[in-house]
C-alpha atoms as a PDB file:
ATOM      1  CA  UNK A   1    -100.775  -5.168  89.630  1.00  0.00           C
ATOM      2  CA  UNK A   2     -98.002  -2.938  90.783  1.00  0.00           C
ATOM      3  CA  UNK A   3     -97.164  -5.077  93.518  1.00  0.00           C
ATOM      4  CA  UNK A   4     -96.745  -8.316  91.287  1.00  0.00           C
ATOM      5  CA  UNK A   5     -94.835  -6.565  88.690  1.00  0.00           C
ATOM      6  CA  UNK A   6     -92.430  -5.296  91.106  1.00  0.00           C
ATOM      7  CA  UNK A   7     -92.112  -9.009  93.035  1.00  0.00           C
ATOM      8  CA  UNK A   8     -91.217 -10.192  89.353  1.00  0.00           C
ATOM      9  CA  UNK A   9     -88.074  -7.602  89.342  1.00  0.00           C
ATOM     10  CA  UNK A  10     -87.475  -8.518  92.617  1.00  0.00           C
ATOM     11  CA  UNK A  11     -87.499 -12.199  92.769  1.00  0.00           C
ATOM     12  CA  UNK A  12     -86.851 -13.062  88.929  1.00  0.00           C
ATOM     13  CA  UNK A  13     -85.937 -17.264  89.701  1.00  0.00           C
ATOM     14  CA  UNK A  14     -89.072 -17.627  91.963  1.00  0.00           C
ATOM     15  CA  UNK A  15     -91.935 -16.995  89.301  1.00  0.00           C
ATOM     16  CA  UNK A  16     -93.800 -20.196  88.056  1.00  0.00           C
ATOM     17  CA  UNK A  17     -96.110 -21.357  85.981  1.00  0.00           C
ATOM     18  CA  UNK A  18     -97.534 -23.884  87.799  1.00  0.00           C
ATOM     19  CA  UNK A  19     -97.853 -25.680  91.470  1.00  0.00           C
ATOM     20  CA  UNK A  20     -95.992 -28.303  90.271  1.00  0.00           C
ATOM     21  CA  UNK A  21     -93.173 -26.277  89.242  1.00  0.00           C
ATOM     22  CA  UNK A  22     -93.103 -24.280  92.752  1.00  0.00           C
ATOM     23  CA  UNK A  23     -93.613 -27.463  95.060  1.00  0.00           C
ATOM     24  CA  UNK A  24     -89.928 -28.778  93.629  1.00  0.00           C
ATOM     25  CA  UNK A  25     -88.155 -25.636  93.806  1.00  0.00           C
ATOM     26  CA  UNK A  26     -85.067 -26.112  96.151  1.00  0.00           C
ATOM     27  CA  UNK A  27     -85.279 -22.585  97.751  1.00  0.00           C
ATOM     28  CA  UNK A  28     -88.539 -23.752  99.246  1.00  0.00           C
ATOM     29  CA  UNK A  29     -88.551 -24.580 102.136  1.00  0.00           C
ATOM     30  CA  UNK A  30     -92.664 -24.415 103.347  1.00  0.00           C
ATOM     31  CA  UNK A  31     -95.388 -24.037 101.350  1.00  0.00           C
ATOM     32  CA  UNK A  32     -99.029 -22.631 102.755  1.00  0.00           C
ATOM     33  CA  UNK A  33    -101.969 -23.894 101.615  1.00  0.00           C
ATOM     34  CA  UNK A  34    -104.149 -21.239 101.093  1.00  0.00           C
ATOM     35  CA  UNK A  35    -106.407 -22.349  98.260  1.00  0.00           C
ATOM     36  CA  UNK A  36    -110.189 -23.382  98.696  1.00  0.00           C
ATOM     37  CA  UNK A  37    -110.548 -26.130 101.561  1.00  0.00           C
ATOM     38  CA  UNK A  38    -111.721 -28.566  98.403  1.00  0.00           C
ATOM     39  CA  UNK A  39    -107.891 -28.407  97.096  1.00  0.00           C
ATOM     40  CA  UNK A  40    -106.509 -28.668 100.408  1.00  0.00           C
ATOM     41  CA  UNK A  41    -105.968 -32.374 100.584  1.00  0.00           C
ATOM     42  CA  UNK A  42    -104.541 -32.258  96.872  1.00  0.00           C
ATOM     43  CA  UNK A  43    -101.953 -29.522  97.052  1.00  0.00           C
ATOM     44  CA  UNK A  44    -100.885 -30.348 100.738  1.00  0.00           C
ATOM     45  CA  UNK A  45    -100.088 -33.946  99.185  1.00  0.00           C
ATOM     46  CA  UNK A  46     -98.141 -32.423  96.614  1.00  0.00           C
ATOM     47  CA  UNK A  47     -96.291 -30.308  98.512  1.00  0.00           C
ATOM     48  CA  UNK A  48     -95.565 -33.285 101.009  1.00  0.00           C
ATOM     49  CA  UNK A  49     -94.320 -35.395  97.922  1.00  0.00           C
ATOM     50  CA  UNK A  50     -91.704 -33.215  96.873  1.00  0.00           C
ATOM     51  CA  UNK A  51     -90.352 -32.847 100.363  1.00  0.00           C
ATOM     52  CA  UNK A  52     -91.784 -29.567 101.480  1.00  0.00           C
ATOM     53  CA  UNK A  53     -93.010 -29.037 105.089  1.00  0.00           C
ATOM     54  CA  UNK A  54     -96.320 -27.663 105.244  1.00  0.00           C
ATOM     55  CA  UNK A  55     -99.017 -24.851 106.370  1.00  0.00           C
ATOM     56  CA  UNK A  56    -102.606 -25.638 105.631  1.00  0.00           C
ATOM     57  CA  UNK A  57    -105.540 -23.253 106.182  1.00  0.00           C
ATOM     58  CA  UNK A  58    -108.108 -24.508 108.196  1.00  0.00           C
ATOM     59  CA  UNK A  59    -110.081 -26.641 107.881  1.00  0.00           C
ATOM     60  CA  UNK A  60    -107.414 -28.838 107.647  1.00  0.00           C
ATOM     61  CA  UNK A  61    -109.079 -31.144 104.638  1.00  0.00           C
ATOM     62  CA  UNK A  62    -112.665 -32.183 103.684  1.00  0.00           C
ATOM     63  CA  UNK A  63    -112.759 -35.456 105.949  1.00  0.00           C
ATOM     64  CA  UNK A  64    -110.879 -37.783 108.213  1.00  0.00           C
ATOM     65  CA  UNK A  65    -109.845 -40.163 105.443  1.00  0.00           C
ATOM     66  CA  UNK A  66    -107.798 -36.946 103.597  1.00  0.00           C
ATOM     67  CA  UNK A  67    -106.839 -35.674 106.621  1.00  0.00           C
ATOM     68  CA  UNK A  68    -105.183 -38.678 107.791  1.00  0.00           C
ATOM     69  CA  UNK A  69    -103.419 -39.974 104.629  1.00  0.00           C
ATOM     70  CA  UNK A  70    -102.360 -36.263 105.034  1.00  0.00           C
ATOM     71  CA  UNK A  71    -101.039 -36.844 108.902  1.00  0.00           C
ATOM     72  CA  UNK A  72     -99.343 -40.941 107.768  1.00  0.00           C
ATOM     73  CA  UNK A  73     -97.245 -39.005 104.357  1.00  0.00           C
ATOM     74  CA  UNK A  74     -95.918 -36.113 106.629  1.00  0.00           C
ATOM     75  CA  UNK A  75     -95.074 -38.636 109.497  1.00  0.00           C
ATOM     76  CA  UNK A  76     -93.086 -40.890 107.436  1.00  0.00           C
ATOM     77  CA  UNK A  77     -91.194 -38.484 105.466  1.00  0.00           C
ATOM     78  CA  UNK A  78     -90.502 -36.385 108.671  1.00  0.00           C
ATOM     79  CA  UNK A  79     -92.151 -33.616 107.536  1.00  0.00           C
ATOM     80  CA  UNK A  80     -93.807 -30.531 109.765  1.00  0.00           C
ATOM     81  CA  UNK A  81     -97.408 -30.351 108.936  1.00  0.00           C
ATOM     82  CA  UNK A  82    -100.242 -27.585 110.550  1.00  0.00           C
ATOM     83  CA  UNK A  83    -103.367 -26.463 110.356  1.00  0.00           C
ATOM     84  CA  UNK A  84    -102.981 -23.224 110.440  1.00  0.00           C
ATOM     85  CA  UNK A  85    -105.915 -22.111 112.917  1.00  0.00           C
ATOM     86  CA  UNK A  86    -105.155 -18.512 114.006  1.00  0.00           C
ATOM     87  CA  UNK A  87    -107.359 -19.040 116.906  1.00  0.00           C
ATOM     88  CA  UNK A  88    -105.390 -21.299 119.082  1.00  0.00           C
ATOM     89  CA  UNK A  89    -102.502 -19.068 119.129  1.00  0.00           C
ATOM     90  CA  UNK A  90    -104.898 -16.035 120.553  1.00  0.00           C
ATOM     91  CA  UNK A  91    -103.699 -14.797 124.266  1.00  0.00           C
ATOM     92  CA  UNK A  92    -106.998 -15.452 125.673  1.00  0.00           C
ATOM     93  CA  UNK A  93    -106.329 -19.104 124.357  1.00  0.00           C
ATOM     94  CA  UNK A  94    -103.483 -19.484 125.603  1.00  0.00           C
ATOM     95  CA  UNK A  95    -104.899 -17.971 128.976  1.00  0.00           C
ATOM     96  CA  UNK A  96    -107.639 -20.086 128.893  1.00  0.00           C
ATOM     97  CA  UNK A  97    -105.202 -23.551 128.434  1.00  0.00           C
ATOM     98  CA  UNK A  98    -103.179 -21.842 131.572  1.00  0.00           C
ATOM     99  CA  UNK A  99    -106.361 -21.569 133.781  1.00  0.00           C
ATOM    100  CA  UNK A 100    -107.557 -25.084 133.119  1.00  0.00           C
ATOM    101  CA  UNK A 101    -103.950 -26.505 133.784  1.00  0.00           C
ATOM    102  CA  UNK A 102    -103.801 -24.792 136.724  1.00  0.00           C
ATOM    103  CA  UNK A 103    -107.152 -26.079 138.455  1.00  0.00           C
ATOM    104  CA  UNK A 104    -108.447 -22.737 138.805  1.00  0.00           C
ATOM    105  CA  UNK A 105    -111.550 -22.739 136.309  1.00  0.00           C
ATOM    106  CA  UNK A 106    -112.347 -26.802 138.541  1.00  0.00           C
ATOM    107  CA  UNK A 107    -113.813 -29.462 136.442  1.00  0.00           C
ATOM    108  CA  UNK A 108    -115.533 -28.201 133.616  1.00  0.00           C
ATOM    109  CA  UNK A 109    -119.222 -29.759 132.876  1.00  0.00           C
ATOM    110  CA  UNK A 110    -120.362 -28.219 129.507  1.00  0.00           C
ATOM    111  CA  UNK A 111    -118.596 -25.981 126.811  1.00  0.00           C
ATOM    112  CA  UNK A 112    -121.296 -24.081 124.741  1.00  0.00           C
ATOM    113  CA  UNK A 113    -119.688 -22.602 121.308  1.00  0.00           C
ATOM    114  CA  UNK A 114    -120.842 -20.388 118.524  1.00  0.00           C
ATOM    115  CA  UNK A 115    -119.449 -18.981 115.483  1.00  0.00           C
ATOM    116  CA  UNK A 116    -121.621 -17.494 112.220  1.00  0.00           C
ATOM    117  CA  UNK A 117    -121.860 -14.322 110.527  1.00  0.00           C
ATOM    118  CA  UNK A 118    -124.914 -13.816 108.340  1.00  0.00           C
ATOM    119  CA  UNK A 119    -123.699 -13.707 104.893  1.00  0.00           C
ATOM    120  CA  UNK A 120    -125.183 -12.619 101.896  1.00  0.00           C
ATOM    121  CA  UNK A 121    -126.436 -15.613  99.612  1.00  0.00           C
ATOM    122  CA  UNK A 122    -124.534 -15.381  96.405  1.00  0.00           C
ATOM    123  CA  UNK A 123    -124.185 -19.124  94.667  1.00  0.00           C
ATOM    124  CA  UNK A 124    -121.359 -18.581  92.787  1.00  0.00           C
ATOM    125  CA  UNK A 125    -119.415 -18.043  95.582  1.00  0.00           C
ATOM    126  CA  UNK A 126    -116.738 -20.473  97.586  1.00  0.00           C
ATOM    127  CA  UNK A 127    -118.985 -20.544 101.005  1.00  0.00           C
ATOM    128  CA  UNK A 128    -122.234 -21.409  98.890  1.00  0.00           C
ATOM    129  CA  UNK A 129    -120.531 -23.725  96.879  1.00  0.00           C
ATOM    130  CA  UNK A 130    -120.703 -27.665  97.542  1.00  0.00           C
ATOM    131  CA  UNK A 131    -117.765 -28.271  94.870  1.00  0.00           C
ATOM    132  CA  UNK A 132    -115.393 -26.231  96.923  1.00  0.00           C
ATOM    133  CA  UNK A 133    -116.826 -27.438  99.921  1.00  0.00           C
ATOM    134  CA  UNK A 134    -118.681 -24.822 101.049  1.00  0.00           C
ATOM    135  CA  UNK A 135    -120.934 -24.302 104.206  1.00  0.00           C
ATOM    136  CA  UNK A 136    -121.150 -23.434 107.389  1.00  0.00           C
ATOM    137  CA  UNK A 137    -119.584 -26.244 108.932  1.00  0.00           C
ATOM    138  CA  UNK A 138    -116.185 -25.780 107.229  1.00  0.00           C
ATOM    139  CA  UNK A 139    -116.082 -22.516 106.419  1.00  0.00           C
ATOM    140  CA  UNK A 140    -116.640 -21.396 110.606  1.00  0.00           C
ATOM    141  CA  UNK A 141    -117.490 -24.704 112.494  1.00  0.00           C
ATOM    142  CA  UNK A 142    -114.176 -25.296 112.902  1.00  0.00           C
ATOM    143  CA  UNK A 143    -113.855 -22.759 115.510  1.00  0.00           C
ATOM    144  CA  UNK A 144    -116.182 -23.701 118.130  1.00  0.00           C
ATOM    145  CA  UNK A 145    -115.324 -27.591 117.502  1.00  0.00           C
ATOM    146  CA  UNK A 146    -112.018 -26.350 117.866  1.00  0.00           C
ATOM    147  CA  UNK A 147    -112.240 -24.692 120.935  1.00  0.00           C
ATOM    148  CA  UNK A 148    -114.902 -27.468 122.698  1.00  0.00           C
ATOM    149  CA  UNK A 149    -111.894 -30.114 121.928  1.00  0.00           C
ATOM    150  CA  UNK A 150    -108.865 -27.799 123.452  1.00  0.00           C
ATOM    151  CA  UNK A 151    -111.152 -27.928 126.563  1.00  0.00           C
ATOM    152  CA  UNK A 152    -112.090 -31.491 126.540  1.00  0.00           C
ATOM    153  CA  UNK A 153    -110.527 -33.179 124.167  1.00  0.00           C
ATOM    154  CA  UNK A 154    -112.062 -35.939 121.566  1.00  0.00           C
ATOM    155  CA  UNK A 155    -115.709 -36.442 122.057  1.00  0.00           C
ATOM    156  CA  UNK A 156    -117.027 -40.650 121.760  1.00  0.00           C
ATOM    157  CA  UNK A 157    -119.546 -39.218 119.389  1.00  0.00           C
ATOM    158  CA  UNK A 158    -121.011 -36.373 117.859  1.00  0.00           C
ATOM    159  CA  UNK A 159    -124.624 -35.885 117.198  1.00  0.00           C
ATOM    160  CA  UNK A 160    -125.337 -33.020 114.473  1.00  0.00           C
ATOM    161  CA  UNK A 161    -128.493 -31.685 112.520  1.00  0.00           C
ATOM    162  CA  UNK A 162    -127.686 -28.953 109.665  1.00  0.00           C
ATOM    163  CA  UNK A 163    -130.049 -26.908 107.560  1.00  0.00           C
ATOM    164  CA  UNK A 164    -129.527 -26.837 103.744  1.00  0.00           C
ATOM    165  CA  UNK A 165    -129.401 -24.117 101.394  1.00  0.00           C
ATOM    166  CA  UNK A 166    -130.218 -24.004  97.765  1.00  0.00           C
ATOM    167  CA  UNK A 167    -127.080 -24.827  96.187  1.00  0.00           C
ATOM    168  CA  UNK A 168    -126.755 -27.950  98.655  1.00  0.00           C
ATOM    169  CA  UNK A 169    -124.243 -26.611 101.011  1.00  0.00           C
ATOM    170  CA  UNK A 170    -124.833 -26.834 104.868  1.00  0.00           C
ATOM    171  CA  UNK A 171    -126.223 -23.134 105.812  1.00  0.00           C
ATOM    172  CA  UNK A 172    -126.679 -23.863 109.612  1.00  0.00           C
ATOM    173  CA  UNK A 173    -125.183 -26.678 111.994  1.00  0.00           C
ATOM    174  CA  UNK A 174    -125.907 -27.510 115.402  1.00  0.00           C
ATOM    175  CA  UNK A 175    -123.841 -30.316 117.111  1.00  0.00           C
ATOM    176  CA  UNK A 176    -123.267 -31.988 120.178  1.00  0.00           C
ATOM    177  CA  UNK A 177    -120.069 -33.394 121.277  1.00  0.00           C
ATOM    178  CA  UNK A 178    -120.496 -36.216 123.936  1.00  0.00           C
ATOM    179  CA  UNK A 179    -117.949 -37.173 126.730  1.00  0.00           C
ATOM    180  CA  UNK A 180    -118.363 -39.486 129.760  1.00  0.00           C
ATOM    181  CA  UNK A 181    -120.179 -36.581 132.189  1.00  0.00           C
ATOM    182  CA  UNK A 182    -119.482 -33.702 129.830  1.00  0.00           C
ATOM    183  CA  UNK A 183    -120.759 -32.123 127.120  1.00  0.00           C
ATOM    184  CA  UNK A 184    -120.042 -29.652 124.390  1.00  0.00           C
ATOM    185  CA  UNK A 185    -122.221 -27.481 122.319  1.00  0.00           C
ATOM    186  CA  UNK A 186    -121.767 -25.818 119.025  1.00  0.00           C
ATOM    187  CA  UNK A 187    -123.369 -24.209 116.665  1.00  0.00           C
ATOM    188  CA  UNK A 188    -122.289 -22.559 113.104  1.00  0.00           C
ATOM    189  CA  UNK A 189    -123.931 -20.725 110.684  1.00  0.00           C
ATOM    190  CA  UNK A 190    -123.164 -18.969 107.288  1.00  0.00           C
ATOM    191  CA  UNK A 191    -126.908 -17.418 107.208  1.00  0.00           C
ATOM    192  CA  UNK A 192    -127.274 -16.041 110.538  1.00  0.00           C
ATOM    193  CA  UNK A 193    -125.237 -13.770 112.712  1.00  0.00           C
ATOM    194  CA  UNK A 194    -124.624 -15.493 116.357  1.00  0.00           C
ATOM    195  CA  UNK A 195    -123.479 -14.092 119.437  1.00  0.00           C
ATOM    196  CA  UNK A 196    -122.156 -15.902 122.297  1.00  0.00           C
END
């Protein structure tokens, strides 16, 4: 509370009531999107609209339809749009992208890819919830997809099974990510903890 009351008396023209009201203020110049990943595609599309380049957590939206109508409004209003994915900016990322450029790794065959923390089942909130787009999938999937397509790129299909929990959200997810004489493996889960 202390905090907010003092970046009132500090920033007195930048307080507003709502997202509307921010989104068209001329001293901004980015907005991040840091809201549940079911109002990404919303409030990235109205910060695009009023002109605003944009930062929006991962996942980037809810599916490929949002995602690109997301992509085509920031393209042709020359606007900067992100996902903003922490992960690919990590030095062992960035090592990893230098080793495979280089040749040293060779031609890689298979990428295998976890990511899941065991977390404790509590409906009401965001991760269990399938009107905030919850799961496992969304929540952490995106990390080991991510990584499998730095590597090698878009797979020509995907082949996925998930386990369900009670409130209808995804609570495990294994997939496989197919390329001509590659694979990838991942796996995700909000309900287990996975190593590897």
């Amino acid at each position: 509370k202390a905090r907010r009351l003092r970046f009132v008396t500090d920033h007195p023209g930048l307080i507003f009531d709502s997202y509307e009201e921010l989104m068209k203020c001329p001293e901004v110049d980015i907005v991040y999107i840091g809201t549940p990943t079911s109002h990404h595609y919303a409030h990235t599309m109205m910060a695009l609209e009023a002109g605003n380049h944009v930062l929006v957590e991962k996942p980037f939206a809810v599916n490929q339809a949002q995602a690109q109508q997301m992509v085509n409004t920031a393209t042709e209003r020359g606007l900067f749009l992100m996902e903003a994915m922490w992960s690919r900016f990590l030095p062992s990322y960035a090592q990893l992208r230098g080793l495979l450029t280089e040749g040293v790794i060779g031609e890689v065959q298979t990428v295998s890819a976890c990511f899941g923390g065991r977390m404790d089942y509590l409906p009401h909130q965001r991760a269990f919830r399938p009107d905030l787009a919850g799961g496992a999938l969304l929540d952490g999937g995106v990390y080991p997809i991510g990584l499998i397509h730095m590597i090698l790129g878009t797979p020509r299909r995907v082949i996925a099974d998930a386990a369900f929990l009670e409130s209808g959200v995804d609570g495990d997810v294994a997939a496989i990510l197919d390329y001509p004489g590659q694979n990838g493996i991942a796996m995700t889960s909000i309900r287990t903890t996975l190593d590897g």
